[in-house]
PDB file of N, CA and C in Angstrom:
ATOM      1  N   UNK A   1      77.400  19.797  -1.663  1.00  0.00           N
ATOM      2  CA  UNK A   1      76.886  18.468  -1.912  1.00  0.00           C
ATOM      3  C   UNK A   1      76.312  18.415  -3.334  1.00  0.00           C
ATOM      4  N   UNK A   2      76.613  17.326  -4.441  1.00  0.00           N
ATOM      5  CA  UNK A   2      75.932  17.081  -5.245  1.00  0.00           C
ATOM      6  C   UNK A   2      74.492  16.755  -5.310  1.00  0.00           C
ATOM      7  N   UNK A   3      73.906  17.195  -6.705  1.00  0.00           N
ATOM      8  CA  UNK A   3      72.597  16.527  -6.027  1.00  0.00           C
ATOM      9  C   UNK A   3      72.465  15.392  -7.317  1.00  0.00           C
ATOM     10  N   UNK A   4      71.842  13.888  -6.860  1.00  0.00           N
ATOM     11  CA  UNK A   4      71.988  12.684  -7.763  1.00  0.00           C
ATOM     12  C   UNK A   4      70.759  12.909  -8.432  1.00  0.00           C
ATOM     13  N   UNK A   5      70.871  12.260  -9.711  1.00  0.00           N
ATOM     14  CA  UNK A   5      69.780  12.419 -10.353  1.00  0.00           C
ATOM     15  C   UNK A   5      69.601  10.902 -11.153  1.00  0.00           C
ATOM     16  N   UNK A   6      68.833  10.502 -11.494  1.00  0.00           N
ATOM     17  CA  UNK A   6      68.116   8.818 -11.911  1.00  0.00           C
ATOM     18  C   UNK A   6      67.217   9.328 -13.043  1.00  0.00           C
ATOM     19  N   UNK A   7      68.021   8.464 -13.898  1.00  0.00           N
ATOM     20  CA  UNK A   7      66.930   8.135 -15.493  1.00  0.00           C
ATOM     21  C   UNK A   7      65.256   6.908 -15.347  1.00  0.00           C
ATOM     22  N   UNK A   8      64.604   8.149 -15.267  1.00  0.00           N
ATOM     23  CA  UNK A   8      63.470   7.096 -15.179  1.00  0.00           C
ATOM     24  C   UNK A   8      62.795   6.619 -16.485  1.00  0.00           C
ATOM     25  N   UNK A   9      61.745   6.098 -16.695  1.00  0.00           N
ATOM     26  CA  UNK A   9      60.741   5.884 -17.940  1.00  0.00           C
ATOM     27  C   UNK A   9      59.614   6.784 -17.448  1.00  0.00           C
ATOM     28  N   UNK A  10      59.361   7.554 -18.074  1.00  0.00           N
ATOM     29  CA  UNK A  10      57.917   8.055 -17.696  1.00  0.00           C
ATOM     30  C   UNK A  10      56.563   7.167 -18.799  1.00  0.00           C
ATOM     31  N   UNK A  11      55.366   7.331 -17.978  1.00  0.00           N
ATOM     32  CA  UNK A  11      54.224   6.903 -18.809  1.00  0.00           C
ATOM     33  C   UNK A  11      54.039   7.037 -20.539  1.00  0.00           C
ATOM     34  N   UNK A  12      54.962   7.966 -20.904  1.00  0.00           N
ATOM     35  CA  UNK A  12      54.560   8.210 -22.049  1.00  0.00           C
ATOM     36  C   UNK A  12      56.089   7.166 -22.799  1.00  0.00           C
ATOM     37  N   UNK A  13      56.921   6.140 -21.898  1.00  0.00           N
ATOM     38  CA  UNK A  13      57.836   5.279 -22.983  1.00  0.00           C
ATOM     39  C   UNK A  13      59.132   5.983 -22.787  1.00  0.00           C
ATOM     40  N   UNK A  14      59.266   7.142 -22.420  1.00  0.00           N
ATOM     41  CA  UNK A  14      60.711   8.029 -22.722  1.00  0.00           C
ATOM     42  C   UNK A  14      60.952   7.824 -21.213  1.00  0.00           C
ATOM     43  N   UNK A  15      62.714   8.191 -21.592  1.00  0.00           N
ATOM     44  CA  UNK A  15      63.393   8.555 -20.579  1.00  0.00           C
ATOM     45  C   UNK A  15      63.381   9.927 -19.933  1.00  0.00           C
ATOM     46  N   UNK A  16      63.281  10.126 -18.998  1.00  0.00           N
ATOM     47  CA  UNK A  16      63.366  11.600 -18.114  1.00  0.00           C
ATOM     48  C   UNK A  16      64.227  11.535 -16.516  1.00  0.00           C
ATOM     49  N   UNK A  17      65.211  12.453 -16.820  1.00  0.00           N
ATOM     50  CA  UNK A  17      65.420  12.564 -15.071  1.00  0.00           C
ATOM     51  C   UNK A  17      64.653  13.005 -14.096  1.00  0.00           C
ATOM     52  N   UNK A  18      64.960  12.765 -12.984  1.00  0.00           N
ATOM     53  CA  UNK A  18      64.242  12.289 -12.122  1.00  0.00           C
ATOM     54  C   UNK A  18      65.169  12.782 -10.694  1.00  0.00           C
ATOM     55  N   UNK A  19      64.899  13.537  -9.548  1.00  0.00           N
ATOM     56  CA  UNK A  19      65.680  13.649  -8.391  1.00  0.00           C
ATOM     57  C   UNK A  19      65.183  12.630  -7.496  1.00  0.00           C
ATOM     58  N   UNK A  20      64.544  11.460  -7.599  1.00  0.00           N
ATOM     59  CA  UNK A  20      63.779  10.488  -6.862  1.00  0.00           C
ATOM     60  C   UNK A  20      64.400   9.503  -7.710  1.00  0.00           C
ATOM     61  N   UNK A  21      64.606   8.114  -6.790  1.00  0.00           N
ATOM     62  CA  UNK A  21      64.762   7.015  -7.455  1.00  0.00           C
ATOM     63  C   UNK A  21      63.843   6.526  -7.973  1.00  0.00           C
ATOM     64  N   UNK A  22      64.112   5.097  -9.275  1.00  0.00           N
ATOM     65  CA  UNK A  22      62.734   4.683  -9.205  1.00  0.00           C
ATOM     66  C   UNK A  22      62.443   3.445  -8.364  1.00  0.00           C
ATOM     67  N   UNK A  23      61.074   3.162  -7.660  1.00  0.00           N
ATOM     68  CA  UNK A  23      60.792   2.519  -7.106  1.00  0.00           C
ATOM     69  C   UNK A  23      60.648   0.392  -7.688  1.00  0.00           C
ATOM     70  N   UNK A  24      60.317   0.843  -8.902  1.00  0.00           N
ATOM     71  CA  UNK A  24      60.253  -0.688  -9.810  1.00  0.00           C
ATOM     72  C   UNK A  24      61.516  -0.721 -10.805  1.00  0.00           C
ATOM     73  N   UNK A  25      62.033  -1.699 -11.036  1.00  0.00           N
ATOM     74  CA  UNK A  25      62.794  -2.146 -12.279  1.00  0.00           C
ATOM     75  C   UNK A  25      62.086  -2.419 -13.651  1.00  0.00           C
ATOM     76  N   UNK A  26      62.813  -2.431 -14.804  1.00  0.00           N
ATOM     77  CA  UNK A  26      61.358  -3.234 -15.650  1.00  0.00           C
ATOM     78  C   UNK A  26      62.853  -3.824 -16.697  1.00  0.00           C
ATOM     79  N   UNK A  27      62.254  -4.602 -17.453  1.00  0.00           N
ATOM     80  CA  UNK A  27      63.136  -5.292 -18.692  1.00  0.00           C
ATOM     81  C   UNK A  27      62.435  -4.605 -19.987  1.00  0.00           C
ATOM     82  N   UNK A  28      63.572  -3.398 -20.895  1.00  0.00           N
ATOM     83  CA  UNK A  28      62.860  -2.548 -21.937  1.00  0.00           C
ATOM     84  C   UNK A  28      62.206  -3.530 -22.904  1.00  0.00           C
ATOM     85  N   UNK A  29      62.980  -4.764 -23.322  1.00  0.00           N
ATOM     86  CA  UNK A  29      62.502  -5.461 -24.631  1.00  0.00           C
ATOM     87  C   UNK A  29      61.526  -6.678 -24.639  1.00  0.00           C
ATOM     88  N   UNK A  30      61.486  -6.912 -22.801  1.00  0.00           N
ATOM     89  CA  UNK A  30      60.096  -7.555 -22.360  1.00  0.00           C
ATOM     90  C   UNK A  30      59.209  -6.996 -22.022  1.00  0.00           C
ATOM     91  N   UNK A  31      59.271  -6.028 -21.993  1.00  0.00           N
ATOM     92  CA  UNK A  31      58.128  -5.110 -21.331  1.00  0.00           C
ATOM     93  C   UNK A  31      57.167  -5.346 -19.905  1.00  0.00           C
ATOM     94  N   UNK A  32      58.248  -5.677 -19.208  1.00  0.00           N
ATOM     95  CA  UNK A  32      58.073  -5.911 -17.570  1.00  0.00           C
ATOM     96  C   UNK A  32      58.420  -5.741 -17.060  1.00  0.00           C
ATOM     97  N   UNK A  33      57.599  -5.158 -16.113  1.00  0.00           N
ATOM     98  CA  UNK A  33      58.270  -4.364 -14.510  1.00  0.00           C
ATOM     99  C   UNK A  33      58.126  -5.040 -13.235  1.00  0.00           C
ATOM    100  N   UNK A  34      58.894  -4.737 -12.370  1.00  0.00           N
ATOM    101  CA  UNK A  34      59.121  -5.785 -11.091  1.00  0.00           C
ATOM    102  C   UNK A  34      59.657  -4.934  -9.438  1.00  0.00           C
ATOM    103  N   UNK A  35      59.673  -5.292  -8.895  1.00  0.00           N
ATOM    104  CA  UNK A  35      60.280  -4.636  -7.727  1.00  0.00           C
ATOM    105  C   UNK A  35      61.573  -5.197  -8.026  1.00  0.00           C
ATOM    106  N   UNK A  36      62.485  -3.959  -7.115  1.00  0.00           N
ATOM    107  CA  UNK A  36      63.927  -4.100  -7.631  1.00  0.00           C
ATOM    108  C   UNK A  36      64.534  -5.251  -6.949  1.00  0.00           C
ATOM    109  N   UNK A  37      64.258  -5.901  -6.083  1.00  0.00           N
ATOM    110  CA  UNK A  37      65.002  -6.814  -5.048  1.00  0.00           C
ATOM    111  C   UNK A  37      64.109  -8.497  -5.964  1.00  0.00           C
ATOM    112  N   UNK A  38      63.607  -8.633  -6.789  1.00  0.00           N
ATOM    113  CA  UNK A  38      63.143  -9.226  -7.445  1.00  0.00           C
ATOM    114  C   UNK A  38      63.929 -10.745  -7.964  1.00  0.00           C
ATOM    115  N   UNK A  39      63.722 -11.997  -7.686  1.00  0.00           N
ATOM    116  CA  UNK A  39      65.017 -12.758  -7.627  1.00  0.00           C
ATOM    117  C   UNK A  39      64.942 -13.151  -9.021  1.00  0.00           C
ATOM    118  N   UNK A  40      64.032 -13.436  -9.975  1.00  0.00           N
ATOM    119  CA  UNK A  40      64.328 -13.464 -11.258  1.00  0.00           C
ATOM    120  C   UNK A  40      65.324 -12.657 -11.866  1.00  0.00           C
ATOM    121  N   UNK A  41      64.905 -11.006 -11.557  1.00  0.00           N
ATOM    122  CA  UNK A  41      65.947 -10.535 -12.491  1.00  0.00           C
ATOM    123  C   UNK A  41      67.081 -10.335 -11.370  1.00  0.00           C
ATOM    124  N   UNK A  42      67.036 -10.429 -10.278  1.00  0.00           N
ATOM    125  CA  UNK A  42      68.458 -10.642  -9.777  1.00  0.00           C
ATOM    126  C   UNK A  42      69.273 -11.852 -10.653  1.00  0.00           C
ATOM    127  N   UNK A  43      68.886 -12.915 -10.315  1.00  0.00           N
ATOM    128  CA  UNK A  43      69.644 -14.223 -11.118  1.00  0.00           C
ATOM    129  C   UNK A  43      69.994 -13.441 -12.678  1.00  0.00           C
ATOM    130  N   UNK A  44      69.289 -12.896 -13.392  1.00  0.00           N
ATOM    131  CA  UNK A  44      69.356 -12.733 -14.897  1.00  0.00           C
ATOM    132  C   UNK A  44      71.155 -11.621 -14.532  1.00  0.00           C
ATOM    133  N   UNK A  45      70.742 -10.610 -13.572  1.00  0.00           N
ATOM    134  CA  UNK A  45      71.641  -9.691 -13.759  1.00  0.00           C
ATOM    135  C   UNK A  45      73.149 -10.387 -13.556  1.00  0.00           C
ATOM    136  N   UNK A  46      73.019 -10.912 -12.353  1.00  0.00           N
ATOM    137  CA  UNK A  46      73.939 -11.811 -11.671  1.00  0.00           C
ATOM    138  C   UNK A  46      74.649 -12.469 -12.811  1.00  0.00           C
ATOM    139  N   UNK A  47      73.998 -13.125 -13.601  1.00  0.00           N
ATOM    140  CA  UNK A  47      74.214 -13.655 -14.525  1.00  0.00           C
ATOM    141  C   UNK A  47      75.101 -12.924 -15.924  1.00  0.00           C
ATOM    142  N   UNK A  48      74.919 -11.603 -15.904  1.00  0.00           N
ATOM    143  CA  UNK A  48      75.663 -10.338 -16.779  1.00  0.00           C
ATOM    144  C   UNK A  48      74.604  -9.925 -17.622  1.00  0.00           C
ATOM    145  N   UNK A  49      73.288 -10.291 -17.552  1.00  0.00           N
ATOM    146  CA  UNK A  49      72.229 -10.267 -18.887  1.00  0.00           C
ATOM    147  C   UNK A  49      71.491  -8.929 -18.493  1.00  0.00           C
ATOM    148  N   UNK A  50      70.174  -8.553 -18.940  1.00  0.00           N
ATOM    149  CA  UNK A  50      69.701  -7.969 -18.739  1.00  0.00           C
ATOM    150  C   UNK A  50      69.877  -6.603 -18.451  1.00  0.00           C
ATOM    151  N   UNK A  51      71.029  -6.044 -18.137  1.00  0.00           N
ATOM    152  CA  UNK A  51      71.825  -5.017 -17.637  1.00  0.00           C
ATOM    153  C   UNK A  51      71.420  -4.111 -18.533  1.00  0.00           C
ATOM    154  N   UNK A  52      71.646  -3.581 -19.454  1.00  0.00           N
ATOM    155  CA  UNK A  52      71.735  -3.093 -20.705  1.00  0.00           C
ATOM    156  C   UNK A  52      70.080  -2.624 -21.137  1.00  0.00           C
ATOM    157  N   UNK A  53      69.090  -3.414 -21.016  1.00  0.00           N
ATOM    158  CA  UNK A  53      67.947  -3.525 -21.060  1.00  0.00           C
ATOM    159  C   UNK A  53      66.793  -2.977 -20.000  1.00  0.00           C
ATOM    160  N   UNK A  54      67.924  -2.736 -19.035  1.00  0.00           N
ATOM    161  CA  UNK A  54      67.369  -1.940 -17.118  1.00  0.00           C
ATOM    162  C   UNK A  54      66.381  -1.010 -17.391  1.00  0.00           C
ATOM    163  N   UNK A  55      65.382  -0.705 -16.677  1.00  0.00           N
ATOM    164  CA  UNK A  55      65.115   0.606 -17.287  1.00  0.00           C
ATOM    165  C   UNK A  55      64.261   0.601 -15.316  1.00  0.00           C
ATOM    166  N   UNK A  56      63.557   2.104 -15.129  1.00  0.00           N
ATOM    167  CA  UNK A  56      63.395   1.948 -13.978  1.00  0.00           C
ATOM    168  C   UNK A  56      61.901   2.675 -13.761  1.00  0.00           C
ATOM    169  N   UNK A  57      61.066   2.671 -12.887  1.00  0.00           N
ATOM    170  CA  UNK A  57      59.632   3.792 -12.998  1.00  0.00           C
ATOM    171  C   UNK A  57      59.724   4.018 -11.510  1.00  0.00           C
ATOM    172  N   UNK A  58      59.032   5.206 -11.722  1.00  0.00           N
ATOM    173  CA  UNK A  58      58.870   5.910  -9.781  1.00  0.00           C
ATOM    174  C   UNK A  58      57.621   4.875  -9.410  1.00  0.00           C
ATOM    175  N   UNK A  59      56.931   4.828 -10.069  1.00  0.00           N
ATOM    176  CA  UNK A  59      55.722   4.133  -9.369  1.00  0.00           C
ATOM    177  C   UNK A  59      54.623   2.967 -10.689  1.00  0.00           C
ATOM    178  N   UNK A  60      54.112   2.053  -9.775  1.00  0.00           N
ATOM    179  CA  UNK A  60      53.124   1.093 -10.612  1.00  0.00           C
ATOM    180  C   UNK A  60      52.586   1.483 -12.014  1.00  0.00           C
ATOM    181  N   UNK A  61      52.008   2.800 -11.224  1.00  0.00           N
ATOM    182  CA  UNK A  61      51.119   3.251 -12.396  1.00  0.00           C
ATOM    183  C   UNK A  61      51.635   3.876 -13.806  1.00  0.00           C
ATOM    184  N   UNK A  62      52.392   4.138 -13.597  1.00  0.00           N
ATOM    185  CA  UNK A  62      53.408   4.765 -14.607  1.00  0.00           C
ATOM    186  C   UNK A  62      54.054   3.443 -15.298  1.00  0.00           C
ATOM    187  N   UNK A  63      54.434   2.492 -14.923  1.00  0.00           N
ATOM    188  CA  UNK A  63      55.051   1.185 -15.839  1.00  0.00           C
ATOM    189  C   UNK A  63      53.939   1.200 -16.440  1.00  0.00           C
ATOM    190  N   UNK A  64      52.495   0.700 -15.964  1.00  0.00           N
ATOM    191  CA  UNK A  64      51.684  -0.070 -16.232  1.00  0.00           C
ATOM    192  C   UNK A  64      50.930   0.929 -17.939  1.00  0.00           C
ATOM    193  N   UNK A  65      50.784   2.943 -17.289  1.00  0.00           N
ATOM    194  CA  UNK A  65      51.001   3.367 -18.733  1.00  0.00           C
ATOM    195  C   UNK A  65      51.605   3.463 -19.495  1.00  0.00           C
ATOM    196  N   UNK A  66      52.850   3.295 -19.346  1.00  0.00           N
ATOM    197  CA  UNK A  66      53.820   3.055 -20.638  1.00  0.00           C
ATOM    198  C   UNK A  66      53.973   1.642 -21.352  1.00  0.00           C
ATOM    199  N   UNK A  67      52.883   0.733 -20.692  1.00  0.00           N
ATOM    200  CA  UNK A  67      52.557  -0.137 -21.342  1.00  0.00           C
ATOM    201  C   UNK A  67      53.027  -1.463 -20.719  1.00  0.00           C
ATOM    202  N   UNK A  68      54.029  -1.536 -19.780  1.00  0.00           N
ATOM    203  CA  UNK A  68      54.881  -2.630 -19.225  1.00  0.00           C
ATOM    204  C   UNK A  68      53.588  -3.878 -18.323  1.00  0.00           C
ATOM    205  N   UNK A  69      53.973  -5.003 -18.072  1.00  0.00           N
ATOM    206  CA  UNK A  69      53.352  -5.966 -17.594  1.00  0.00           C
ATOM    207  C   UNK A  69      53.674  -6.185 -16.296  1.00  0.00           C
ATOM    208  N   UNK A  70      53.299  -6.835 -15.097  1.00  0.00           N
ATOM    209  CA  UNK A  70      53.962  -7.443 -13.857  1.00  0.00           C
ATOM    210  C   UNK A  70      54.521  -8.648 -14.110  1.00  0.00           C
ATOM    211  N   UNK A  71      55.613  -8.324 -13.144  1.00  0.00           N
ATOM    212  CA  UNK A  71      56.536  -9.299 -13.171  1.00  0.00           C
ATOM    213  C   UNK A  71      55.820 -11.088 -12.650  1.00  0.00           C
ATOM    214  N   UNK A  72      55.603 -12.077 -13.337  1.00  0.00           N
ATOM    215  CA  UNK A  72      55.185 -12.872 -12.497  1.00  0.00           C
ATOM    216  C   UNK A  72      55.299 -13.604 -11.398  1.00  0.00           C
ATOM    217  N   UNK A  73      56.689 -13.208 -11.071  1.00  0.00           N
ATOM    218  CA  UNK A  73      57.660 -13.915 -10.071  1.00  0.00           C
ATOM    219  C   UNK A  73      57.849 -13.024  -8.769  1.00  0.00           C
ATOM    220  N   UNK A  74      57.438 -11.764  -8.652  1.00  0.00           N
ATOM    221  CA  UNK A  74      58.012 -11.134  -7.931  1.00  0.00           C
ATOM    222  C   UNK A  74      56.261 -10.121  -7.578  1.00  0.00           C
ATOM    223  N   UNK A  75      55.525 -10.048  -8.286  1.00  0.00           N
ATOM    224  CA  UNK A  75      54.117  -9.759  -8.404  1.00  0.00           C
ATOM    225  C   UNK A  75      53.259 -10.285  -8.819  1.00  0.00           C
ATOM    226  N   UNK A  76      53.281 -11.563  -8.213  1.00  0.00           N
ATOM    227  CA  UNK A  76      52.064 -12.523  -8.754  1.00  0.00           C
ATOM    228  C   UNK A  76      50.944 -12.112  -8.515  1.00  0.00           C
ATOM    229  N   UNK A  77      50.247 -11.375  -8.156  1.00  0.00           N
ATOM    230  CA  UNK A  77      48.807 -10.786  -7.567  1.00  0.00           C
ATOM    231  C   UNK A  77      48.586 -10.393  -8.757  1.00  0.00           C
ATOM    232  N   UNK A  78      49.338  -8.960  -9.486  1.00  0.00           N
ATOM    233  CA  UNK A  78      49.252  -8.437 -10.130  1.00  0.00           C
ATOM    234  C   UNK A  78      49.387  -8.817 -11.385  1.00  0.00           C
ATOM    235  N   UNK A  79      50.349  -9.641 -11.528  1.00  0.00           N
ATOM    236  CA  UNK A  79      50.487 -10.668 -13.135  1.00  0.00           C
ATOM    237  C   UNK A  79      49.208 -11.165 -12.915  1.00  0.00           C
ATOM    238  N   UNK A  80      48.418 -11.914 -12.100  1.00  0.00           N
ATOM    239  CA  UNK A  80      47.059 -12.828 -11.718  1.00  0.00           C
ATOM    240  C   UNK A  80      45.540 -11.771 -12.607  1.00  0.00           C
ATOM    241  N   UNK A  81      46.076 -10.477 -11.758  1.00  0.00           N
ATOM    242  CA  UNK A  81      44.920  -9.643 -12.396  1.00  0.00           C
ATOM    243  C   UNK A  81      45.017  -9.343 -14.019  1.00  0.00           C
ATOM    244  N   UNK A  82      46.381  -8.998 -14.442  1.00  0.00           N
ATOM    245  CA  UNK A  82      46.816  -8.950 -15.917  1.00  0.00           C
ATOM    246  C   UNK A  82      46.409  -9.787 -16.517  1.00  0.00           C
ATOM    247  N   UNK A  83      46.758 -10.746 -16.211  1.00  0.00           N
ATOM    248  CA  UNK A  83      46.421 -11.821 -17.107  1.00  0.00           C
ATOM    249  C   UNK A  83      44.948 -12.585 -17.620  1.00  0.00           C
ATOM    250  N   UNK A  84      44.464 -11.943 -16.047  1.00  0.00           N
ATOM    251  CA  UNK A  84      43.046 -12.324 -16.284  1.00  0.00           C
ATOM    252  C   UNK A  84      42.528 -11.209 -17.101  1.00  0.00           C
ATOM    253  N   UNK A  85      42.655 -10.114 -17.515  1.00  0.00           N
ATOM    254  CA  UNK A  85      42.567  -9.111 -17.965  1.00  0.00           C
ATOM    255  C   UNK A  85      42.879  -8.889 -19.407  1.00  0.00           C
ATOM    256  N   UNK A  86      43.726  -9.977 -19.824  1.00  0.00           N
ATOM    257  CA  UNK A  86      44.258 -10.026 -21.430  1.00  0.00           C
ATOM    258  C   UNK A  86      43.146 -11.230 -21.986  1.00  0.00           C
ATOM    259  N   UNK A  87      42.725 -12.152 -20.770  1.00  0.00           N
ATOM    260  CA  UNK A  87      42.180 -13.325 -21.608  1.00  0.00           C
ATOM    261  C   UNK A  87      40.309 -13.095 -21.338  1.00  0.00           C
ATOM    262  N   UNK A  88      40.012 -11.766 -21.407  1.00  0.00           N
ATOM    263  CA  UNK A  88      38.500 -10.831 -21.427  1.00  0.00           C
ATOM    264  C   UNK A  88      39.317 -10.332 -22.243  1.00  0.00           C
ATOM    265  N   UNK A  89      39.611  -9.819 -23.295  1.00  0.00           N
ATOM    266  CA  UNK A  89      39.728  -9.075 -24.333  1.00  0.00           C
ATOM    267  C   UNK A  89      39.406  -9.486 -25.585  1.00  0.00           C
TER     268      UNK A  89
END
């Protein structure tokens, strides 16, 4: 049996493999991450866009150190706290 392996983003911005999928999607040149079943960037992909730009993280915390934002459409809680969080700065 092969064993599969997945390009993730780690916290520090880079790519690294990974024997685990990643759990979030993110968009590299928006700098936002989302759950993968997410209907925004479904429509975008659907659409042929975004593809190219995919990038993926094992977990929250890791988008959120490599700097990425929540998705607002698909994690509004969390865009809610972000945002309140950029406009105290």
């Amino acid at each position: 049996m092969t064993e599969r392996t997945w390009t993730l983003i780690g916290a520090d911005g880079k790519p690294y493999a990974s024997d685990r999928p990643g759990t979030l999607g993110g968009h590299r040149k928006n700098r936002i991450y989302g759950r993968l079943d997410c209907p925004g960037a479904l429509r975008w992909i659907a659409l042929g866009h975004y593809v190219k730009q995919r990038v993926f993280f094992l977990d929250e915390a890791t988008a959120i150190a490599a700097g990425y934002r929540p998705c607002a459409v698909c994690l509004p809680e969390e865009y809610k706290h972000w945002k309140a969080g950029q406009t105290g700065r």
